[in-house]
C-alpha atoms as a PDB file:
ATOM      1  CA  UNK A   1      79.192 209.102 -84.717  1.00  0.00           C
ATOM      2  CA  UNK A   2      79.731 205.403 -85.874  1.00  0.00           C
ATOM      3  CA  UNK A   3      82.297 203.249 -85.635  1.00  0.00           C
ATOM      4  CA  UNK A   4      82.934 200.535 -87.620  1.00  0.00           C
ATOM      5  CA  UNK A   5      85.940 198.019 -87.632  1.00  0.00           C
ATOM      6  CA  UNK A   6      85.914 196.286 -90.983  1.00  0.00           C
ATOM      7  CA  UNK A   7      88.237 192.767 -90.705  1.00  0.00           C
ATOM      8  CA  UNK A   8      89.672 190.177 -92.643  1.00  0.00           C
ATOM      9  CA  UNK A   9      88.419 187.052 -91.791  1.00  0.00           C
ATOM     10  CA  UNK A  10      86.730 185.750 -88.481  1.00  0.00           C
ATOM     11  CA  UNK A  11      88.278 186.119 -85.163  1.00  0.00           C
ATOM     12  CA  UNK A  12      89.499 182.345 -84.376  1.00  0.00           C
ATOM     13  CA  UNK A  13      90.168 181.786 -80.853  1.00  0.00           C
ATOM     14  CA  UNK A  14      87.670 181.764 -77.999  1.00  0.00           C
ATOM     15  CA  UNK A  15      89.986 183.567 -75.414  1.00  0.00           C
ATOM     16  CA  UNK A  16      89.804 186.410 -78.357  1.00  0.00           C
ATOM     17  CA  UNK A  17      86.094 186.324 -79.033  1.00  0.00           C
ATOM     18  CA  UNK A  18      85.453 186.951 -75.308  1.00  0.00           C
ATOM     19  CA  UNK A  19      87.977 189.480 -74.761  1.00  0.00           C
ATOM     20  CA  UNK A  20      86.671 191.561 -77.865  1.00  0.00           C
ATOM     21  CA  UNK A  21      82.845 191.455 -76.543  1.00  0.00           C
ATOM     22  CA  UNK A  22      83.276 192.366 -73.663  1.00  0.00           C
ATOM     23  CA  UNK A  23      84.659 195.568 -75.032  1.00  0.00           C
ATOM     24  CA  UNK A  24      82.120 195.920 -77.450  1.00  0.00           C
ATOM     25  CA  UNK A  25      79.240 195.205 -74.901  1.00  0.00           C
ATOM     26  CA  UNK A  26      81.397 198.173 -72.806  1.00  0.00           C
ATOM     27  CA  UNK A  27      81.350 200.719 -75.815  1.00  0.00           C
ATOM     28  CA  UNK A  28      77.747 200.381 -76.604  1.00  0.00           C
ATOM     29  CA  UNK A  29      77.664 203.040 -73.535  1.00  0.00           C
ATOM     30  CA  UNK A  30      79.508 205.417 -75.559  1.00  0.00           C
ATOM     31  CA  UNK A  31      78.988 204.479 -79.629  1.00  0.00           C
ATOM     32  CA  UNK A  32      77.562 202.974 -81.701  1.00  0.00           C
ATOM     33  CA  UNK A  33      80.368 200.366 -83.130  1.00  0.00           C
ATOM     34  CA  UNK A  34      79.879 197.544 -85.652  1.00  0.00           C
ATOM     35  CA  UNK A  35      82.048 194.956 -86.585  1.00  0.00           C
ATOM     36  CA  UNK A  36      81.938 193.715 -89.873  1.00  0.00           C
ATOM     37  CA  UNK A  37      84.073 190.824 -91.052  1.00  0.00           C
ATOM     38  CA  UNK A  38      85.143 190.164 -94.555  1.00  0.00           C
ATOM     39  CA  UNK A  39      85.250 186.187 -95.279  1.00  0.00           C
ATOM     40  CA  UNK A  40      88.977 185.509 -95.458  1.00  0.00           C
ATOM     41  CA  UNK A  41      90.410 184.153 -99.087  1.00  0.00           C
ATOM     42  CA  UNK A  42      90.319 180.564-100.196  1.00  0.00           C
ATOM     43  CA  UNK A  43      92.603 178.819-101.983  1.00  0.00           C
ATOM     44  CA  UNK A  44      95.069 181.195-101.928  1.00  0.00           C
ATOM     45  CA  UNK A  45      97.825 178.671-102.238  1.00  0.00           C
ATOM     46  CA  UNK A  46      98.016 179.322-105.948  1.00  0.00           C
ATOM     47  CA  UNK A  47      97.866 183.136-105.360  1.00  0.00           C
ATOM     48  CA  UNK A  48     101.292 185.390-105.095  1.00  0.00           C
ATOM     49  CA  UNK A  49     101.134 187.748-101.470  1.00  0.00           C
ATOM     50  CA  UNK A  50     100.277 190.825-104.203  1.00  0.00           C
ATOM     51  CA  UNK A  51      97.455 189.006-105.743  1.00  0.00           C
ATOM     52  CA  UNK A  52      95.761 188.125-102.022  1.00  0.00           C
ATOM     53  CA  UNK A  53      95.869 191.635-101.176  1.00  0.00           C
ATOM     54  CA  UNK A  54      94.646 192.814-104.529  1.00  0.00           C
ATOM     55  CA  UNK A  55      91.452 190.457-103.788  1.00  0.00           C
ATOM     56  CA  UNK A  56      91.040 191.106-100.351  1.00  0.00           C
ATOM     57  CA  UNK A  57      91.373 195.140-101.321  1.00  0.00           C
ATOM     58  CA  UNK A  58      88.179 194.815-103.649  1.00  0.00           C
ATOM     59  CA  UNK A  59      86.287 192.896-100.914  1.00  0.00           C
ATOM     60  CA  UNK A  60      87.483 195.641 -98.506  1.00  0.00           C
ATOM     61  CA  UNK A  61      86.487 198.796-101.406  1.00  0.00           C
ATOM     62  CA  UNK A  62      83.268 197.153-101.492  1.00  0.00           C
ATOM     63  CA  UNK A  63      82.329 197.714 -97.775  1.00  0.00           C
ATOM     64  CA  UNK A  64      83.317 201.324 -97.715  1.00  0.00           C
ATOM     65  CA  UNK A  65      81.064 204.238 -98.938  1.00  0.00           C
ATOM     66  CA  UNK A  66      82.701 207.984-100.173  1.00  0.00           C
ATOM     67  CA  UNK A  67      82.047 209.331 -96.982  1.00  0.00           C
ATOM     68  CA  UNK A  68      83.318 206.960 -94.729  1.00  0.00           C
ATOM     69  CA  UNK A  69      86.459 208.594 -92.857  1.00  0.00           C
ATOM     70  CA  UNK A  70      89.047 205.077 -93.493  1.00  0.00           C
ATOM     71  CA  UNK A  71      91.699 204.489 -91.129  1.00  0.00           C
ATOM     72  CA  UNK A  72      94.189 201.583 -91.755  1.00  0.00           C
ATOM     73  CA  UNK A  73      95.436 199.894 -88.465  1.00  0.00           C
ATOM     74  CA  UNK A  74      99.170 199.153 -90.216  1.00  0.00           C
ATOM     75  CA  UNK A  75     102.253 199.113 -89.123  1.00  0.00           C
ATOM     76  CA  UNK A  76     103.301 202.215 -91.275  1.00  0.00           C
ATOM     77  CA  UNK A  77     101.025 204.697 -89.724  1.00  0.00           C
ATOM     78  CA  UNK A  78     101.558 206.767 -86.806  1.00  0.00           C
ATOM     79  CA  UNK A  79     101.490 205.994 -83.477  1.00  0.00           C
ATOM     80  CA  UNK A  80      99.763 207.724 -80.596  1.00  0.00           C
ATOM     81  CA  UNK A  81      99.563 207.147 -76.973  1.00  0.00           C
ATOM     82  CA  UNK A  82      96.031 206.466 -74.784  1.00  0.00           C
ATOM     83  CA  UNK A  83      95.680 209.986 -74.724  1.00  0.00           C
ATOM     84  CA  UNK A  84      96.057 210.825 -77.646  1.00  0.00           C
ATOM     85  CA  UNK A  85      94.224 208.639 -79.204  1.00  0.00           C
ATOM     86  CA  UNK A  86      91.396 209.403 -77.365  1.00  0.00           C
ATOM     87  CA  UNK A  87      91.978 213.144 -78.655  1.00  0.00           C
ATOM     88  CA  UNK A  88      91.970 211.634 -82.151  1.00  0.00           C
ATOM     89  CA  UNK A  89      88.608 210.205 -81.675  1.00  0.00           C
ATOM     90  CA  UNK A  90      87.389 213.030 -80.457  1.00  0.00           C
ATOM     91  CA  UNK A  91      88.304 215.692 -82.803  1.00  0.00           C
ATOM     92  CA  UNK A  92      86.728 213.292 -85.532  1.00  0.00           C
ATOM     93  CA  UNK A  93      83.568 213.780 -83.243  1.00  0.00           C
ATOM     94  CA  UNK A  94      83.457 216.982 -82.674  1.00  0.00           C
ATOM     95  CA  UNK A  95      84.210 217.694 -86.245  1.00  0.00           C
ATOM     96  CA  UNK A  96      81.563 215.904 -87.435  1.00  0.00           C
ATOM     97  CA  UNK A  97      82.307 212.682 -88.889  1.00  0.00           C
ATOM     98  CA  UNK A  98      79.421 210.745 -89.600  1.00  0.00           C
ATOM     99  CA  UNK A  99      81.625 207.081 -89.807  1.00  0.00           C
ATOM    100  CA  UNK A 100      84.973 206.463 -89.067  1.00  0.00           C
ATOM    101  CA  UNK A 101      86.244 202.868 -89.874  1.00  0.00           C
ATOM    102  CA  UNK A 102      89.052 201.322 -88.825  1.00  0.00           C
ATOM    103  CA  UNK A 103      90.585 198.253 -90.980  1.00  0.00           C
ATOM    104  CA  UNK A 104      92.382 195.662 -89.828  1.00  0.00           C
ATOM    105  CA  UNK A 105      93.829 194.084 -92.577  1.00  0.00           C
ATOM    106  CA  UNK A 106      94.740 190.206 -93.555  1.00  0.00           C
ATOM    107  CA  UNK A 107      97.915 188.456 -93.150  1.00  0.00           C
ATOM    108  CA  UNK A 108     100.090 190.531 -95.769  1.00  0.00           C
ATOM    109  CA  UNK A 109      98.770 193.816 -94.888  1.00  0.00           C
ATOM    110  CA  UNK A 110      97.092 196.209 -97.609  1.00  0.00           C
ATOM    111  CA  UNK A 111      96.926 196.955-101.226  1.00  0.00           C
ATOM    112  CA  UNK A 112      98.271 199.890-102.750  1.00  0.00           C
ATOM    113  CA  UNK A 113      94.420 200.418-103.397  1.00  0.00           C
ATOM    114  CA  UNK A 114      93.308 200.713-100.376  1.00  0.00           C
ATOM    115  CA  UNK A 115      96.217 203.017 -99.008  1.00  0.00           C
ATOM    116  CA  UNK A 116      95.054 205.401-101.587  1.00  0.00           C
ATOM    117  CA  UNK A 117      91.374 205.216-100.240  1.00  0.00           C
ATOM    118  CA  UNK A 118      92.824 205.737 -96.638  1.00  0.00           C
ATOM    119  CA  UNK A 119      92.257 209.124 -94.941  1.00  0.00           C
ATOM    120  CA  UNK A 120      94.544 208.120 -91.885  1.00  0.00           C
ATOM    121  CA  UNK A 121      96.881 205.225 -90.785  1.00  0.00           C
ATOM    122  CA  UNK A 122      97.598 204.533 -87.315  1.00  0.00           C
ATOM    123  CA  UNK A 123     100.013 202.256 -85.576  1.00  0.00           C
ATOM    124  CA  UNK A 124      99.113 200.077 -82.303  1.00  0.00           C
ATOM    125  CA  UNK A 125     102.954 199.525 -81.294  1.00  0.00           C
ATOM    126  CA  UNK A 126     106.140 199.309 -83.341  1.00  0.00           C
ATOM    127  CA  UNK A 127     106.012 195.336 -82.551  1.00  0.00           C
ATOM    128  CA  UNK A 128     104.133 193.023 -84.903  1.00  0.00           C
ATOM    129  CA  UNK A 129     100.945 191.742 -83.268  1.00  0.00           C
ATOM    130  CA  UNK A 130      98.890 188.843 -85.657  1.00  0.00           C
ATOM    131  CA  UNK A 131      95.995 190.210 -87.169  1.00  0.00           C
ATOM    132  CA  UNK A 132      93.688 188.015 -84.858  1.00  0.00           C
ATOM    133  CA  UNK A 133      95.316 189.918 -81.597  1.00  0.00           C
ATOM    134  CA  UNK A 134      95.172 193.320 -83.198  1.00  0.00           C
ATOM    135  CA  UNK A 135      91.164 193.378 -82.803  1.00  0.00           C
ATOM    136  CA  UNK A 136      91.102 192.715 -79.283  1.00  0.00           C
ATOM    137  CA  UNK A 137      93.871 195.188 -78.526  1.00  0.00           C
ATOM    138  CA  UNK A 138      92.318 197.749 -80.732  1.00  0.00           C
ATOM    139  CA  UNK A 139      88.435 197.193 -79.708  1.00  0.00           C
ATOM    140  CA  UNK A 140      90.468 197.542 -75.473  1.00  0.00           C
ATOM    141  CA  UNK A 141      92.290 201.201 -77.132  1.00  0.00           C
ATOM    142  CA  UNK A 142      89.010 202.405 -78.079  1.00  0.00           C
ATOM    143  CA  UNK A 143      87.447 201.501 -74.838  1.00  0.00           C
ATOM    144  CA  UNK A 144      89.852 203.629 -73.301  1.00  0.00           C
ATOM    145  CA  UNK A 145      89.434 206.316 -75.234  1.00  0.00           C
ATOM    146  CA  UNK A 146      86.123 206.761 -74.889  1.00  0.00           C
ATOM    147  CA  UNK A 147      86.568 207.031 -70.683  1.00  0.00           C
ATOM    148  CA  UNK A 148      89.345 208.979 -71.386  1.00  0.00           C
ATOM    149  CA  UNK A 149      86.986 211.442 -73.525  1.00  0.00           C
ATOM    150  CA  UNK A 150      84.280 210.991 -70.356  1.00  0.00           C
ATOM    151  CA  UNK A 151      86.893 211.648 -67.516  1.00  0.00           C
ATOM    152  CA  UNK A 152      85.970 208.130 -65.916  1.00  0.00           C
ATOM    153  CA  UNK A 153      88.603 206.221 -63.602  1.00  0.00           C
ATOM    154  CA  UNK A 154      89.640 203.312 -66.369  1.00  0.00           C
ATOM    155  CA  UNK A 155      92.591 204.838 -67.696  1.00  0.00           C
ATOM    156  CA  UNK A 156      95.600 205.468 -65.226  1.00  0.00           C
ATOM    157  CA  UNK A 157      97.962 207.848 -67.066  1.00  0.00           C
END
């Protein structure tokens, strides 16, 4: 199985950049996973909230293929603990998904487009977290569920 976590924009701060690879360099062990970063919007000062996401949904539509198993990381969807999590990845394993991808979104959130395209939604935490923080926490969640999955020592439920 692949993993891919499609994002808007680049990741800005260094503190960030280092804390996602070394998570990434950690999964490799496990999956492969792929980040793939959409360039974020410019000049959207003359653009309503509605019309960024509209863009930024047909830059994120392009990326995906009819196959691809989409999960939205939004603050709508469900939430999970550790555990379970690591049982969600591994049903979608074991029943043979070929790609999951996980989207992190851009400042406002998602277009009706794409939450029609969705297969799943998932929640990191009832709290707001910037969409720059969310990839480090998420890329450190799927870490852990991978040595959940394995039985290793990282995770102390």
């Amino acid at each position: 199985m692949k993993i891919t976590l499609l994002i808007v924009g680049k990741t800005e701060d260094a503190y960030l950049k280092e804390g996602i690879d070394k998570y990434l360099k950690r999964l490799k062990y496990y999956a492969k996973v792929e980040v793939v970063e959409i360039a974020e919007l410019k000049n959207t000062k003359a653009l309503t909230e509605q019309q960024q996401k509209a863009k930024e949904a047909e830059l994120i539509l392009k990326k995906i293929t009819a196959i691809d198993y989409v999960i939205l990381l939004d603050e709508k969807g469900i939430e999970l603990s550790s555990a379970q999590f690591a049982a969600y990845i591994d049903k979608k394993a074991v029943g043979s998904v070929a790609n999951l991808v996980f989207i992190v979104g851009g400042p406002y959130g998602f277009d009706q487009t794409v939450y029609l395209r969705a297969n799943d939604k998932l929640s990191l935490s009832r709290m707001t977290f910037s969409h720059q923080m969310v990839r480090l926490f998420f890329v450190e969640q799927l870490y852990r569920a991978f040595t959940i999955i394995k039985g290793e020592p990282y995770h102390h439920p």
